[in-house]
Protein backbone atom coordinates (compact mmCIF):
# COMPACT_ATOMS: atom_id res chain seq x y z
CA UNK A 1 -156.75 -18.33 107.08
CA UNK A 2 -159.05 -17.74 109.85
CA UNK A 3 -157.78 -17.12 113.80
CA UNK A 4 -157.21 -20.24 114.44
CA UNK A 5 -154.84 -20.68 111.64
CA UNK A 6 -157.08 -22.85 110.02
CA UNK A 7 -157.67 -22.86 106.31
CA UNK A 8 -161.44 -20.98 105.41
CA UNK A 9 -163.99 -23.78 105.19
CA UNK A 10 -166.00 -24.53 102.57
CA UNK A 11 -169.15 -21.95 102.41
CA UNK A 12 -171.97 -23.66 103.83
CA UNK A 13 -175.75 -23.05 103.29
CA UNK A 14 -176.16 -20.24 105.14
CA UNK A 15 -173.46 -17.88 103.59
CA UNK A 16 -174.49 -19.54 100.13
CA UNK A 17 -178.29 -18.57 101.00
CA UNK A 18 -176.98 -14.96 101.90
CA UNK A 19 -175.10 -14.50 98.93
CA UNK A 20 -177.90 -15.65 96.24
CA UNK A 21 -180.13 -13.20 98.76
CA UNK A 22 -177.62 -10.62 98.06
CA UNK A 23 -177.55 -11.55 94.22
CA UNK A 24 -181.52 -11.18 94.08
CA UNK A 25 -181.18 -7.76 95.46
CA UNK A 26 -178.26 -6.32 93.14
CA UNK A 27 -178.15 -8.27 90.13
CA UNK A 28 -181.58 -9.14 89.68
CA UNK A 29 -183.33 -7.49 86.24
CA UNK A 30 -180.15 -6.17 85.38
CA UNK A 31 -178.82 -7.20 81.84
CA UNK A 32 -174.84 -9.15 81.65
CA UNK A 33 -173.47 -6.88 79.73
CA UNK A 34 -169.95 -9.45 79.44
CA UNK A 35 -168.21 -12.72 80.74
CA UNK A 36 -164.52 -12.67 80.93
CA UNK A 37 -162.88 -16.06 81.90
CA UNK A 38 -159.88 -15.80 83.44
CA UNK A 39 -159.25 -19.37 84.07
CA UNK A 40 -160.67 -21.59 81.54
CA UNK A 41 -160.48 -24.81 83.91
CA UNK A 42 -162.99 -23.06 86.00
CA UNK A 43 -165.69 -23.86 83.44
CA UNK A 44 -166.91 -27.44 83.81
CA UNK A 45 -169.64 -27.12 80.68
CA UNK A 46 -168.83 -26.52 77.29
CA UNK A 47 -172.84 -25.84 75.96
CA UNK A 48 -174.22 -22.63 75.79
CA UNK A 49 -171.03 -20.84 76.17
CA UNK A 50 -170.78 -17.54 77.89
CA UNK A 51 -171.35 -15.96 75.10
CA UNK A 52 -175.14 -16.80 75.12
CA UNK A 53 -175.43 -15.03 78.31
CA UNK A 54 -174.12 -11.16 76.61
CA UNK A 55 -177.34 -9.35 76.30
CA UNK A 56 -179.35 -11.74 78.33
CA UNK A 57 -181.07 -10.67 81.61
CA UNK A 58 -181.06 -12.08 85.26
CA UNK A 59 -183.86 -13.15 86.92
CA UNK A 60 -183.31 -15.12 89.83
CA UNK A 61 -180.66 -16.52 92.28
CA UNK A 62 -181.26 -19.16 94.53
CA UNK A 63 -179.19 -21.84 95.95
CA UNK A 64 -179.05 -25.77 95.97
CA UNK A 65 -177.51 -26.96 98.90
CA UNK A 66 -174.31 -25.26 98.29
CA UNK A 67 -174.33 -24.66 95.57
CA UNK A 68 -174.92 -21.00 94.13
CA UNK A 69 -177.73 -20.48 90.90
CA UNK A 70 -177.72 -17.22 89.42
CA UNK A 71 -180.67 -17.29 86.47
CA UNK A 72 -179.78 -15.65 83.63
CA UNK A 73 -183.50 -15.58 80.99
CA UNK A 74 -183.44 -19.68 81.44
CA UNK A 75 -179.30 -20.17 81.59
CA UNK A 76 -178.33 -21.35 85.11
CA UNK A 77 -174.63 -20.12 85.95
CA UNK A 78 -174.12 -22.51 89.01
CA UNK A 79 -170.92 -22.35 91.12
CA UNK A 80 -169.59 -24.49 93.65
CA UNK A 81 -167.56 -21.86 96.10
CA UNK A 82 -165.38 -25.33 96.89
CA UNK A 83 -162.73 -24.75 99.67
CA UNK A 84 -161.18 -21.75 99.11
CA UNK A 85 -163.81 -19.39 96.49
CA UNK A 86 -165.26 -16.53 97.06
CA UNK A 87 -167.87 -13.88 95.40
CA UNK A 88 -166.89 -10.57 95.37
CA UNK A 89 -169.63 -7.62 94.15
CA UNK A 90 -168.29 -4.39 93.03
CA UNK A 91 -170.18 -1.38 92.36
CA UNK A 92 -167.83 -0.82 89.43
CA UNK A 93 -165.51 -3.27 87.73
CA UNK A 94 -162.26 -2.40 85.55
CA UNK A 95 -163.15 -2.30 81.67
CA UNK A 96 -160.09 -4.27 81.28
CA UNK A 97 -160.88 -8.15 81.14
CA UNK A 98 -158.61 -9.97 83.67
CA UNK A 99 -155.35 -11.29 82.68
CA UNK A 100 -155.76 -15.31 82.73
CA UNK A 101 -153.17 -17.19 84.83
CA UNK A 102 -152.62 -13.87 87.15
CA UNK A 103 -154.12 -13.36 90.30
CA UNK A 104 -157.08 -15.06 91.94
CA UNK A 105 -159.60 -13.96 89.58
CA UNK A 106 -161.28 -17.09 87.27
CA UNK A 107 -164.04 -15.40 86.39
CA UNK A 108 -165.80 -11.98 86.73
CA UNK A 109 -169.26 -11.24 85.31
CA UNK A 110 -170.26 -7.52 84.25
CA UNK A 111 -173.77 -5.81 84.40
CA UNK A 112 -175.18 -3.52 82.25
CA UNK A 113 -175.11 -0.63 85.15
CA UNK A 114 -170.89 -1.34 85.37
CA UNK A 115 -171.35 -3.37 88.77
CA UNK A 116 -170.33 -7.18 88.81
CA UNK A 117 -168.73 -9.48 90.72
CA UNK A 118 -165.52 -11.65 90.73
CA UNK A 119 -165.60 -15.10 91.17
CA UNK A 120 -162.08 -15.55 92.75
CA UNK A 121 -160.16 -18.81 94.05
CA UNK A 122 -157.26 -18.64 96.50
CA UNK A 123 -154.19 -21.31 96.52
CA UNK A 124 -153.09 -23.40 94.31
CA UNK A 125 -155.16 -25.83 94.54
CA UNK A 126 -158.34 -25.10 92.22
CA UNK A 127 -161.63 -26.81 92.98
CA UNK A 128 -163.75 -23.73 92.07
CA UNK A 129 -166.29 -24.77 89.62
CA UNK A 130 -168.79 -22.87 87.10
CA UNK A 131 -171.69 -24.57 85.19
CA UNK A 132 -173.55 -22.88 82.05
CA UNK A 133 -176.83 -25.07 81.86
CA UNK A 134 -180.39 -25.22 80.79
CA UNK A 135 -181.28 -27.22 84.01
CA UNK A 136 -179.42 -27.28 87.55
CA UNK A 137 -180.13 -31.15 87.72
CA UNK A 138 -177.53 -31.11 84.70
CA UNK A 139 -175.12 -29.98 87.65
CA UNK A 140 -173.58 -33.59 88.55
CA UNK A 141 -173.32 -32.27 92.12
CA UNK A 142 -177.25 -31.33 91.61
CA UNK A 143 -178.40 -34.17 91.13
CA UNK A 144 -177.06 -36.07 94.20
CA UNK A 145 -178.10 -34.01 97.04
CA UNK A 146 -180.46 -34.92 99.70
CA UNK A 147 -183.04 -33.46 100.97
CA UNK A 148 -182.41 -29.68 101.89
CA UNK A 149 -181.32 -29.43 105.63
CA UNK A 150 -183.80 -26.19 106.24
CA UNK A 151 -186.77 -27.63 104.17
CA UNK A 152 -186.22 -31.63 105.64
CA UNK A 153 -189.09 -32.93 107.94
CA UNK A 154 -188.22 -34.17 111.50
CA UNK A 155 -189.72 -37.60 110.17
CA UNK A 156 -187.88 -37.80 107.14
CA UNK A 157 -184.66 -36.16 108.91
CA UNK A 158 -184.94 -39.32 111.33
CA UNK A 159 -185.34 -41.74 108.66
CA UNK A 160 -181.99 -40.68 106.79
CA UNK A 161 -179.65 -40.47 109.72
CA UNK A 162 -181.20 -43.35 111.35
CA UNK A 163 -180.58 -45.69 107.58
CA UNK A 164 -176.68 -44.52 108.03
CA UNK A 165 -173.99 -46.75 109.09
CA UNK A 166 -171.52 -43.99 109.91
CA UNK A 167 -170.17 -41.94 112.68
CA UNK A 168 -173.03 -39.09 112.83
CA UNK A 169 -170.48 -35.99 111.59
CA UNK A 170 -169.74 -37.72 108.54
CA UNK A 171 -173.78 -38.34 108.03
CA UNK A 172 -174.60 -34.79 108.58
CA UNK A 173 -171.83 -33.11 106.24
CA UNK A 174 -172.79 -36.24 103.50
CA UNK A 175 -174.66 -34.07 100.69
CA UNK A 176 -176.43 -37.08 99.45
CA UNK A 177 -177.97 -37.58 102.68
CA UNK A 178 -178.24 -33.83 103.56
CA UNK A 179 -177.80 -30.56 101.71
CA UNK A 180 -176.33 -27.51 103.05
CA UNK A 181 -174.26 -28.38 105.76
CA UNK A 182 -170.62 -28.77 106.03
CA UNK A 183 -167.26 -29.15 108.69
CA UNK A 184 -168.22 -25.88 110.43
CA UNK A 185 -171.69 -26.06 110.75
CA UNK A 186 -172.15 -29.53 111.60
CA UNK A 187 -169.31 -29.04 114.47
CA UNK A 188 -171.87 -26.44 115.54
CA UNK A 189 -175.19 -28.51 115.49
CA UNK A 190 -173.66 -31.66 117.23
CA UNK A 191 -172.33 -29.18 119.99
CA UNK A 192 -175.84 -27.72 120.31
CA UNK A 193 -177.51 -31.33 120.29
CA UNK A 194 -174.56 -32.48 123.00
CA UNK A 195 -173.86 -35.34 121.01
CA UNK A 196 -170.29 -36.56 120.06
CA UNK A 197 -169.19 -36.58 116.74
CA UNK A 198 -168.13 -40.13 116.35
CA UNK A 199 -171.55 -41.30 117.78
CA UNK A 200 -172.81 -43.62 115.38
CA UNK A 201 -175.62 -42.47 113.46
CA UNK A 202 -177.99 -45.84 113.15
CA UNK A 203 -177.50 -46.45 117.23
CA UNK A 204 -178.67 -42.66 118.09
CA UNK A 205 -181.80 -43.01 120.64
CA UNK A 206 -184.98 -41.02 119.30
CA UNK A 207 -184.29 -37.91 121.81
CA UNK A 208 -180.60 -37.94 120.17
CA UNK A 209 -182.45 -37.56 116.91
CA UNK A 210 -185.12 -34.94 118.31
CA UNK A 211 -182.31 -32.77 119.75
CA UNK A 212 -180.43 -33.29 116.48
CA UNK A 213 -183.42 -31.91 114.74
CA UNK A 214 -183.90 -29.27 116.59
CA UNK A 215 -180.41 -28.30 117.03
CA UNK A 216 -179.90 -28.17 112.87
CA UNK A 217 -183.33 -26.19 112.69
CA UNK A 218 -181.85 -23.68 115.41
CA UNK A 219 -178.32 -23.48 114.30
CA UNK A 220 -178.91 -22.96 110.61
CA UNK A 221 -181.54 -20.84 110.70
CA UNK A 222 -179.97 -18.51 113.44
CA UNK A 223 -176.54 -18.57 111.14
CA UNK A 224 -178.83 -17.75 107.89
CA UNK A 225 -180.79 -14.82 109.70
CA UNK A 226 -177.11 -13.53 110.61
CA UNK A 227 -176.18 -13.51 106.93
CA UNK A 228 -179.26 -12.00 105.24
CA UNK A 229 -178.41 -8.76 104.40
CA UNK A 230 -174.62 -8.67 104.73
CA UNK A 231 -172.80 -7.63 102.00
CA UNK A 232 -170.59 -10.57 100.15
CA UNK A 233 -167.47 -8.96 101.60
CA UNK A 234 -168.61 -9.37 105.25
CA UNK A 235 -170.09 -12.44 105.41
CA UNK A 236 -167.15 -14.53 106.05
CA UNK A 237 -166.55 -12.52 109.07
CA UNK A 238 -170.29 -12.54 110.22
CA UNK A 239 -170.09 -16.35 110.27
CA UNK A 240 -166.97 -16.83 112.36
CA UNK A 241 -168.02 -14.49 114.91
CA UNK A 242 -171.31 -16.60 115.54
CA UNK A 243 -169.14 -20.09 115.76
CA UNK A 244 -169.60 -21.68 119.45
CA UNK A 245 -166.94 -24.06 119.03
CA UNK A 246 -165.81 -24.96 115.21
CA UNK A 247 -162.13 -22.87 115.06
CA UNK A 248 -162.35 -22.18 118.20
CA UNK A 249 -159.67 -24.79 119.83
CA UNK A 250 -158.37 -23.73 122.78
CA UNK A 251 -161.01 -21.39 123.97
CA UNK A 252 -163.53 -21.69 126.79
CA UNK A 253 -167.18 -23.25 126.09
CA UNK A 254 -169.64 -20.78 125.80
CA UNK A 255 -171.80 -23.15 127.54
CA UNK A 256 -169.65 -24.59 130.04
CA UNK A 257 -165.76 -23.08 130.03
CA UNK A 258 -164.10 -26.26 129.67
CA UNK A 259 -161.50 -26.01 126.64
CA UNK A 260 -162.78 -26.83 123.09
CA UNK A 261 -160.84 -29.83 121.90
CA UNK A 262 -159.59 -30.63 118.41
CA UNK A 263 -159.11 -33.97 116.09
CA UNK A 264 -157.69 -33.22 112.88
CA UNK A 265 -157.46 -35.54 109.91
CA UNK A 266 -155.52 -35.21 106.84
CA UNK A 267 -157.32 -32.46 105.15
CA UNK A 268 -159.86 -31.07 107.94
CA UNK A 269 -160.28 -31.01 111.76
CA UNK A 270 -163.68 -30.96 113.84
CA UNK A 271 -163.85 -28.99 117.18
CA UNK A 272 -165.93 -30.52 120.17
CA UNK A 273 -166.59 -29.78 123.98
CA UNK A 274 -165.57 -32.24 125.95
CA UNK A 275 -168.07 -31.72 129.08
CA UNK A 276 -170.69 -30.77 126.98
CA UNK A 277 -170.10 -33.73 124.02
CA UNK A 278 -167.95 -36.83 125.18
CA UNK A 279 -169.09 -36.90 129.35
CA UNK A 280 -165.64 -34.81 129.76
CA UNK A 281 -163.80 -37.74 128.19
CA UNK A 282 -161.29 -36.48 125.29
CA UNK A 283 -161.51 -37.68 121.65
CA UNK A 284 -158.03 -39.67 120.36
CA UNK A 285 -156.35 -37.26 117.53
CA UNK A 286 -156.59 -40.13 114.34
CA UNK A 287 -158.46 -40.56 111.56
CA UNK A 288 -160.01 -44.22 113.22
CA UNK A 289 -160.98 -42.74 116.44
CA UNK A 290 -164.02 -43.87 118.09
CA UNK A 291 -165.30 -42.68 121.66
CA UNK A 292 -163.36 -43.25 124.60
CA UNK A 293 -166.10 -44.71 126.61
């Protein structure tokens, strides 16, 4: 939970960017010594098997939109974080292979100097998924993502939001239309562009879409320069500290002071200023909302 006593989000391209980072710098030319699988669901693939990756060594991480590649000789392990995963390094990891069904743990890779990670899932609900293929485009997820949101052109950026029917937080967290950006982030960038959430993305006015622009541009990269170079078990942290207004309901506007309103749906909520967002005007608390004009 974070201080708001909100559930942890789902890790967003940033964090994911710092963690492959953080992956190229400890894992990188190192050998995978063993895969234990504590929690078989985890694994969405069934060919090559773990097995194929004993012996083999890394030789890349990256990240595609958000979800994490770590390159194992021409095997891509991919992972999707999902709501409530997590990567946790250790400079030494037990010899012991995790007991399935106990604990968080679904799956922890070792390297041939004994360091590793944990790939670990809290709650009960499990969404954490691991994919063993020859191609990341084999990733379903993969394959459907939009353009990335750091690498998108302003023209092409203006194109996409402008061919969307929806209310412009929806567009921005759509991974088809976008990749990278999520319910924190996207709180973040609209706050930066002054622009409510439910505006609606095909009537936005080209300075809307400039600002927008420049506001994902500014907000991401800041967030990603904030994460390069943290370790895995500090990022989390790092990224709420840096949070203008997403989990933040309650407390004053960093731009303005005015209190940070909230509209939660059934599995989420989305934090706004009103003076700096909605002309001061308050957003109705339901899933249907539209601006009070």
């Amino acid at each position: 939970m974070d201080s708001s006593g909100q559930t942890e989000g789902v890790p967003e391209l940033p964090e994911v960017e710092a963690l492959a980072a953080y992956l190229r710098e400890r894992a990188v030319d190192h050998a995978i010594a063993r895969i234990d699988v504590a929690a078989i669901g985890v694994l969405k693939t069934y060919d090559p098997t773990p097995l194929a990756l004993h012996g083999a060594l890394v030789t890349g991480a990256t990240r595609h939109g958000k979800f994490l590649d770590l390159d194992v000789d021409g095997i891509h392990l991919v992972t999707h974080l999902a709501r409530a995963g997590w990567l946790h390094y250790r400079d030494s990891l037990p010899a012991a292979p995790p007991k399935p069904g106990r604990g968080p743990i679904a799956l922890r890779v070792h390297l041939d100097d004994e360091s590793g990670f944990d790939l670990t899932e809290a709650g009960t609900k499990k969404s954490l998924a691991v994919y063993l293929v020859r191609d990341p485009s084999e990733v379903p997820g993969i394959a459907r993502l939009g353009p990335d949101a750091l690498s998108i052109s302003d023209a092409e950026f203006a194109e996409r939001i402008r061919g969307q029917r929806g209310q412009i937080k929806g567009v921005l967290t759509d991974q088809t239309v976008l990749a990278g950006v999520g319910n924190a982030y996207s709180d973040e960038i609209l706050h930066v562009a002054k622009l409510s959430p439910f505006a609606l993305a095909y009537r936005l006015s080209d300075e809307d879409v400039t600002r927008l622009y420049g506001a994902l541009r500014s907000v991401l990269t800041d967030a990603v320069e904030r994460s390069i170079g943290q370790g895995a078990a500090t990022l989390k942290a790092e990224k709420r500290s840096g949070l203008r207004v997403h989990a933040r309901t309650g407390l004053p506007c960093p731009v303005c002071g005015d209190l940070v309103r909230e509209v939660s749906f059934a599995d989420r909520s989305l934090q706004y200023c009103p003076t700096c967002q909605t002309g001061g005007k308050p957003l109705a608390d339901r899933r249907m909302s539209k601006l009070i004009r």
